[in-house]
N, C-alpha and C. Protein backbone atom coordinates (compact mmCIF):
# COMPACT_ATOMS: atom_id res chain seq x y z
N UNK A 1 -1.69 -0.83 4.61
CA UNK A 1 -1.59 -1.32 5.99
C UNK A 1 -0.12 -1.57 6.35
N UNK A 2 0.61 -1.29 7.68
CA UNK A 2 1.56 -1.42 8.06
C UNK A 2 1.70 -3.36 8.02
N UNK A 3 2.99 -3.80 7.55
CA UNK A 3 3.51 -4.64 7.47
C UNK A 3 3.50 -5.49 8.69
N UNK A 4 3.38 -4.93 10.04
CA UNK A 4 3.65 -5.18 11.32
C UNK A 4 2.13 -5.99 11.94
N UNK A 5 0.97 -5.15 11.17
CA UNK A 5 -0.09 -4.91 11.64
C UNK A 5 -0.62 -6.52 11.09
N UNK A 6 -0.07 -6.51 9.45
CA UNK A 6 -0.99 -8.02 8.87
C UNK A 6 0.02 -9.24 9.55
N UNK A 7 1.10 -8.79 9.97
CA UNK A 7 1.74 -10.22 10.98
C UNK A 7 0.32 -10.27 11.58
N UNK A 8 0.11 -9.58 12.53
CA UNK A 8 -0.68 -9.52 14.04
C UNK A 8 -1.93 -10.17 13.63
N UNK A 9 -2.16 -10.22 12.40
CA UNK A 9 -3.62 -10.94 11.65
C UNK A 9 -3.68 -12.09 10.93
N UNK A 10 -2.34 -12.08 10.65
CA UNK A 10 -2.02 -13.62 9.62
C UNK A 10 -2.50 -14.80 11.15
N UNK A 11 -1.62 -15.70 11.13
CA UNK A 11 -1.98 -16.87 12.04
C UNK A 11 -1.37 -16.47 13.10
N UNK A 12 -1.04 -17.33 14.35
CA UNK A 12 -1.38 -16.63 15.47
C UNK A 12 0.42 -17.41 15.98
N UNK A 13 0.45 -18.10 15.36
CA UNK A 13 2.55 -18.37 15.23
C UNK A 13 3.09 -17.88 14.35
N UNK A 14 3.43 -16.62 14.20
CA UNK A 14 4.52 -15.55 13.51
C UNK A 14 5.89 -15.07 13.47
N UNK A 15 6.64 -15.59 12.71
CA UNK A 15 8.29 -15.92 13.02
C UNK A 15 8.34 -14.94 12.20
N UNK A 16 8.46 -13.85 12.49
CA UNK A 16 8.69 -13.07 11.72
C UNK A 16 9.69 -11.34 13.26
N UNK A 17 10.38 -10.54 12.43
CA UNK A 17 11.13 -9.44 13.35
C UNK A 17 9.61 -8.43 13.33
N UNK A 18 8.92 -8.62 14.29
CA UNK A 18 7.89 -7.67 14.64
C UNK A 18 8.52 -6.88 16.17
N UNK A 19 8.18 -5.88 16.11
CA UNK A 19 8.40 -5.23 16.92
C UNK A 19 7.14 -4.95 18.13
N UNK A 20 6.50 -5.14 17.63
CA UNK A 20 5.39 -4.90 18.52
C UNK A 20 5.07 -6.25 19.52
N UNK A 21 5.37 -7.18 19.36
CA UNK A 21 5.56 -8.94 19.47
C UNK A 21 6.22 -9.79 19.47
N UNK A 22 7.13 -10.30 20.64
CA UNK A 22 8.09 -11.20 20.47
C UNK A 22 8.11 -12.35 19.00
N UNK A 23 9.18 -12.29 18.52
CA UNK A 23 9.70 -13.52 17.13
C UNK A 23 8.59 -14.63 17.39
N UNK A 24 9.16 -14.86 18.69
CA UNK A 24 8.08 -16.17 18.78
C UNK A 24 6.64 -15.88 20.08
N UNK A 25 5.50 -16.19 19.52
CA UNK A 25 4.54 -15.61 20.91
C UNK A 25 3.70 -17.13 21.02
N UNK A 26 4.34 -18.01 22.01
CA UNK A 26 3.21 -19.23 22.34
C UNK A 26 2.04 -19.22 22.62
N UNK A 27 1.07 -18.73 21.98
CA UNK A 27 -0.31 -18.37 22.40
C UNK A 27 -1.18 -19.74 22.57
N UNK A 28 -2.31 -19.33 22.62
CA UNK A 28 -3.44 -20.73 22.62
C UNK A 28 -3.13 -21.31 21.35
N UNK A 29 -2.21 -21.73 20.51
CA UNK A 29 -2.36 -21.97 19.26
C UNK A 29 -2.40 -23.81 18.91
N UNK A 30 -2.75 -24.35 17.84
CA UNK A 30 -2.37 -25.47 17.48
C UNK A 30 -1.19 -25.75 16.57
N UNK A 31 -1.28 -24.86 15.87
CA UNK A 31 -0.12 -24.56 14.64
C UNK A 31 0.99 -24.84 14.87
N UNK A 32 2.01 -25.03 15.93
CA UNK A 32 3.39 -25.68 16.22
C UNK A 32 2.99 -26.37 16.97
């Protein structure tokens, strides 16, 4: 599996250089 793809599946605050997804994406989350 692309590296990019298990960001997009891990938790839903991902600090990570994805390209497909801003560093930081404020979603519905609780996690920060």
């Amino acid at each position: 599996m692309d590296p990019a793809l298990g960001q997009l599946t891990t938790p839903v605050f991902v600090p990570h250089t994805d390209t497909t997804h801003p560093v930081f994406v404020p979603r519905t989350d609780t996690t920060h």
